[in-house]
C-alpha atoms as a PDB file:
ATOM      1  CA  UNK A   1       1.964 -25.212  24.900  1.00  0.00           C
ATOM      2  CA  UNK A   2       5.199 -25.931  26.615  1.00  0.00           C
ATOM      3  CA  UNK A   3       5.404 -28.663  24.505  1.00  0.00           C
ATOM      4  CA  UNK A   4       4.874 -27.041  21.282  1.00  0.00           C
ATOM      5  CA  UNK A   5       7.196 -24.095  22.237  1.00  0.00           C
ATOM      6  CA  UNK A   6       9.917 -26.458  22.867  1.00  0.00           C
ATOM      7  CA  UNK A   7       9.695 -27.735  18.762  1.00  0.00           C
ATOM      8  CA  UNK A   8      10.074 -24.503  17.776  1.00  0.00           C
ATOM      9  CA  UNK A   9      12.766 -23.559  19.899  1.00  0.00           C
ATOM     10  CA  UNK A  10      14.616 -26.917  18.505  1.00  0.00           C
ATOM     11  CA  UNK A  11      13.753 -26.142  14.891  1.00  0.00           C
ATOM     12  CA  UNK A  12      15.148 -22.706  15.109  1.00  0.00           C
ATOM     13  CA  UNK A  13      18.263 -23.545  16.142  1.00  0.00           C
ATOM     14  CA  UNK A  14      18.657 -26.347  13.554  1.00  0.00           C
ATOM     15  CA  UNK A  15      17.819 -23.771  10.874  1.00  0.00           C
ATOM     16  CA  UNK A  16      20.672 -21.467  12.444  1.00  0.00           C
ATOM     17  CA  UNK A  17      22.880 -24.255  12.350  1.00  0.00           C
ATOM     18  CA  UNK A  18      22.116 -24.710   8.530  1.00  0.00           C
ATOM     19  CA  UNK A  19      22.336 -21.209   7.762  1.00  0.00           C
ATOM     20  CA  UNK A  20      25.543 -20.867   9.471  1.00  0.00           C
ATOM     21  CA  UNK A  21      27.125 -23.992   7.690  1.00  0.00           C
ATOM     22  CA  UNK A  22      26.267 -22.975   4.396  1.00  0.00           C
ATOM     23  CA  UNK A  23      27.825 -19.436   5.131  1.00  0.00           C
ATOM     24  CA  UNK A  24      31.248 -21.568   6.384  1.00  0.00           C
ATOM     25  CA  UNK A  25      31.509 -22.508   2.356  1.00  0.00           C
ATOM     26  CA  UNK A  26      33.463 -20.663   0.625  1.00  0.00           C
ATOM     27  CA  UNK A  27      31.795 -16.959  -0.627  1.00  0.00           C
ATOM     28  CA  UNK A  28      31.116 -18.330  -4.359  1.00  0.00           C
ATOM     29  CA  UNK A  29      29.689 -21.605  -3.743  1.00  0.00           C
ATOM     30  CA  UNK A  30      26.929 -20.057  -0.532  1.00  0.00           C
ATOM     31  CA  UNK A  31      23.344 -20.432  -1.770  1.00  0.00           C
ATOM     32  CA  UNK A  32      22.013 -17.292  -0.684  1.00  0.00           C
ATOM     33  CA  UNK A  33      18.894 -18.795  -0.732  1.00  0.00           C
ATOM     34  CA  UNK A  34      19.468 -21.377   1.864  1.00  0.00           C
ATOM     35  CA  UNK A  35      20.968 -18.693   4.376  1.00  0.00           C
ATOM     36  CA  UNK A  36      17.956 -16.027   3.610  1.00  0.00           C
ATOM     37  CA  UNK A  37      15.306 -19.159   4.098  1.00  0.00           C
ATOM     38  CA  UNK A  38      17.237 -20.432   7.305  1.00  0.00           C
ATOM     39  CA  UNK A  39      17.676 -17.680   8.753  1.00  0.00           C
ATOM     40  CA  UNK A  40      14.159 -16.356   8.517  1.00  0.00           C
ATOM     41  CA  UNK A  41      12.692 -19.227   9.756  1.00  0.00           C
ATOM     42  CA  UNK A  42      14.929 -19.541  12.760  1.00  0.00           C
ATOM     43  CA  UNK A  43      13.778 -15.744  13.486  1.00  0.00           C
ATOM     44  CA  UNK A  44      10.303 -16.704  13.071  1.00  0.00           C
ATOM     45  CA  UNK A  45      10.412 -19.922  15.098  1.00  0.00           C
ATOM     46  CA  UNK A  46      12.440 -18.195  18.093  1.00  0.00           C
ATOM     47  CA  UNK A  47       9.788 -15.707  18.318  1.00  0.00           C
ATOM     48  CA  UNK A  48       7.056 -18.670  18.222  1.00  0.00           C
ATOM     49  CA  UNK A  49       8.410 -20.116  20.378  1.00  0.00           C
ATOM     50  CA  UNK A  50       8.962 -17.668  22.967  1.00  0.00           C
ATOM     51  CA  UNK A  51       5.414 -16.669  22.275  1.00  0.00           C
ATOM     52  CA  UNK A  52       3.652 -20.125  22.914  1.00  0.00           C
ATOM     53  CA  UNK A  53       6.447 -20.040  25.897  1.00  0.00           C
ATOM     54  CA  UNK A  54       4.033 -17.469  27.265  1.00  0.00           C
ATOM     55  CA  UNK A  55       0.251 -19.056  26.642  1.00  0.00           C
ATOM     56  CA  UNK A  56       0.422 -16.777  23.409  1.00  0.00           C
ATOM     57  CA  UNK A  57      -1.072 -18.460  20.516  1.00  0.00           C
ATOM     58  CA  UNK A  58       1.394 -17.367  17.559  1.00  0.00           C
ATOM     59  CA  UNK A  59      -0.491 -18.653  14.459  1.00  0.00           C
ATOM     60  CA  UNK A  60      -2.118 -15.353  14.245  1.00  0.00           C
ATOM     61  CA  UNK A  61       1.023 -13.418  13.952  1.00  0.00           C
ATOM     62  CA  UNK A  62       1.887 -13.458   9.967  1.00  0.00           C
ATOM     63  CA  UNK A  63       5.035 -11.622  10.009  1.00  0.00           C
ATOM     64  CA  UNK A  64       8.626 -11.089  11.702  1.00  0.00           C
ATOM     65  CA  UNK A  65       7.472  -7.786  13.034  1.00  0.00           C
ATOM     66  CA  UNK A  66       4.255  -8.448  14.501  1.00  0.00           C
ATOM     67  CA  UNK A  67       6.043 -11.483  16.034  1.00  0.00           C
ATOM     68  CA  UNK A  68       8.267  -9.412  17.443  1.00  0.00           C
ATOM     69  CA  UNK A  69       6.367  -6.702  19.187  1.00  0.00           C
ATOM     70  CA  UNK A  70       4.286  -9.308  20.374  1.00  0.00           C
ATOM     71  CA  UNK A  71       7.450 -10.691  22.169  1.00  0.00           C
ATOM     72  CA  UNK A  72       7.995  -7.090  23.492  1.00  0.00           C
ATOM     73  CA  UNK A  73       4.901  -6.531  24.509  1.00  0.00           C
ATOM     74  CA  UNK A  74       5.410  -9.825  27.180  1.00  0.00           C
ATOM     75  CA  UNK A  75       9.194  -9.011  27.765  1.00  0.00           C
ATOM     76  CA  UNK A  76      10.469  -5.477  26.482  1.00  0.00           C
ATOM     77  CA  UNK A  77      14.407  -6.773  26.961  1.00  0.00           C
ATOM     78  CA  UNK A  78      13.647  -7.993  23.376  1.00  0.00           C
ATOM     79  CA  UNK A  79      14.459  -4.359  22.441  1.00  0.00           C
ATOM     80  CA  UNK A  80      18.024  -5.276  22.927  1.00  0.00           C
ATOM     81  CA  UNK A  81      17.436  -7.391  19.590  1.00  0.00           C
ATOM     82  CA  UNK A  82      17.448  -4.952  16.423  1.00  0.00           C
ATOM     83  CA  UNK A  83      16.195  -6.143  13.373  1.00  0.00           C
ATOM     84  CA  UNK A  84      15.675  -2.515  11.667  1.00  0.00           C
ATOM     85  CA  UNK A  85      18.525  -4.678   8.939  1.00  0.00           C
ATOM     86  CA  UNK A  86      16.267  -7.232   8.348  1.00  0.00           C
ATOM     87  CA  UNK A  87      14.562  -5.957   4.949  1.00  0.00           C
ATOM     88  CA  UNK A  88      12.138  -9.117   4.950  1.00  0.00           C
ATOM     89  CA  UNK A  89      10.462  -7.990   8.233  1.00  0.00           C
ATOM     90  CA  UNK A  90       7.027  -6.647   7.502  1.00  0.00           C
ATOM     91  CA  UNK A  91       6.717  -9.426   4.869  1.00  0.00           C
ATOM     92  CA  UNK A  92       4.766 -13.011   5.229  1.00  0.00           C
ATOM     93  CA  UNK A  93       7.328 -15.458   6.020  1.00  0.00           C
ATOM     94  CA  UNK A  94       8.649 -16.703   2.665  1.00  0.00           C
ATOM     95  CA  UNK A  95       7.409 -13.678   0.642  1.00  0.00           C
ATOM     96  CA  UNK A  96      10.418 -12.715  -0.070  1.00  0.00           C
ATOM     97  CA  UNK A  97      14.353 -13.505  -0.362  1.00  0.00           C
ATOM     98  CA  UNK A  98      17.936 -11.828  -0.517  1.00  0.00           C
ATOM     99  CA  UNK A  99      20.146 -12.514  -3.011  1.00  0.00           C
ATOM    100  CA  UNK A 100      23.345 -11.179  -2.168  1.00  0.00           C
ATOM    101  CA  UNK A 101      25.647 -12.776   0.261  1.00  0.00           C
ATOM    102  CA  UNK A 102      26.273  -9.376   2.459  1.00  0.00           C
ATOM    103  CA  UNK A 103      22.478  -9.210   2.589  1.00  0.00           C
ATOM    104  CA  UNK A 104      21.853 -12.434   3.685  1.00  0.00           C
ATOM    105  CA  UNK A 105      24.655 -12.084   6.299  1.00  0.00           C
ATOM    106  CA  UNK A 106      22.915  -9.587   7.969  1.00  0.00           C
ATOM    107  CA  UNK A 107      19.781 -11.747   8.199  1.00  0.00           C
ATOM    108  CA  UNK A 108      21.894 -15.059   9.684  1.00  0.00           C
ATOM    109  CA  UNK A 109      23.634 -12.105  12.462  1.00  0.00           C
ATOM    110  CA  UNK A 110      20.271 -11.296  13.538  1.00  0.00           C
ATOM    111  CA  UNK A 111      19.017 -15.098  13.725  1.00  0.00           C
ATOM    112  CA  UNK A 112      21.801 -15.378  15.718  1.00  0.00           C
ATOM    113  CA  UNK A 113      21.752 -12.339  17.941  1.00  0.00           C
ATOM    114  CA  UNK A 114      18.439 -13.588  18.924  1.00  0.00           C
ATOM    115  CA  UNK A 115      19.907 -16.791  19.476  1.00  0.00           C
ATOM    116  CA  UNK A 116      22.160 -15.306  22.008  1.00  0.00           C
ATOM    117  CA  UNK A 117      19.558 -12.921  23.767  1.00  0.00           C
ATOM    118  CA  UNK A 118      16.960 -15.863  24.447  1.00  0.00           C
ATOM    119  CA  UNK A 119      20.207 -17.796  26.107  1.00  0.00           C
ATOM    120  CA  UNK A 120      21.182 -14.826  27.830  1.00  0.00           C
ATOM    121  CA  UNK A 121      17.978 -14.666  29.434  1.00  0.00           C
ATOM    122  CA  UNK A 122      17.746 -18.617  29.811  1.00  0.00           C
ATOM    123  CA  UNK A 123      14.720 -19.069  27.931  1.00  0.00           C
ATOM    124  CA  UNK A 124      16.649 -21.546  25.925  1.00  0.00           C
ATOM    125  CA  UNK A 125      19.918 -23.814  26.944  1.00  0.00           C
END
């Protein structure tokens, strides 16, 4: 499971890294799209990840929310992480997409306040 956990760790970050260099363009050429996507699936896959991490089968899990209080559940310093601005939470992953580039900044500042929480805790390097 290590293994697998690992993959998703790596994929996350690679979807952060695409989210954040389509937000580097300038404001009127960002595809929302690509940030909302990116972002959500880095979410997703960090909390995959951290679940397999822990002998937790995540495929069962169908949403951001349920990920995360799964991830709580095994370590409650994921509290620290607030995603109460994610509107796309309690949705299946790619159910639904923002539109609007201060929406879809919110989403990429949570990806990546995750980001820094599972390095602060050196589940990831």
């Amino acid at each position: 499971m290590k293994d697998k956990a690992n993959k998703f760790f790596v994929d996350a970050i690679n979807k952060l890294n695409l989210a954040s260099a389509e937000l580097n363009r300038p404001e009127e050429d960002v595809v929302t799209y690509s940030v909302c996507k990116n972002s959500q699936l880095a979410i997703e896959n960090y909390l995959k990840g951290y679940l397999l991490q822990n002998s937790i089968e995540a495929s069962n899990y169908k949403s951001i929310d349920i990920l995360f209080d799964q991830c709580v559940k095994v370590n409650e310093n994921f509290k620290k992480v607030n995603l109460s601005d994610l509107r796309c939470q309690s949705h299946k992953i790619d159910s639904t997409y923002c539109n609007e580039v201060s929406r879809v900044i919110n989403c990429h500042s949570i990806a990546d306040k995750l980001d820094a929480f599972l390095r602060e805790e050196k589940i990831i390097g």
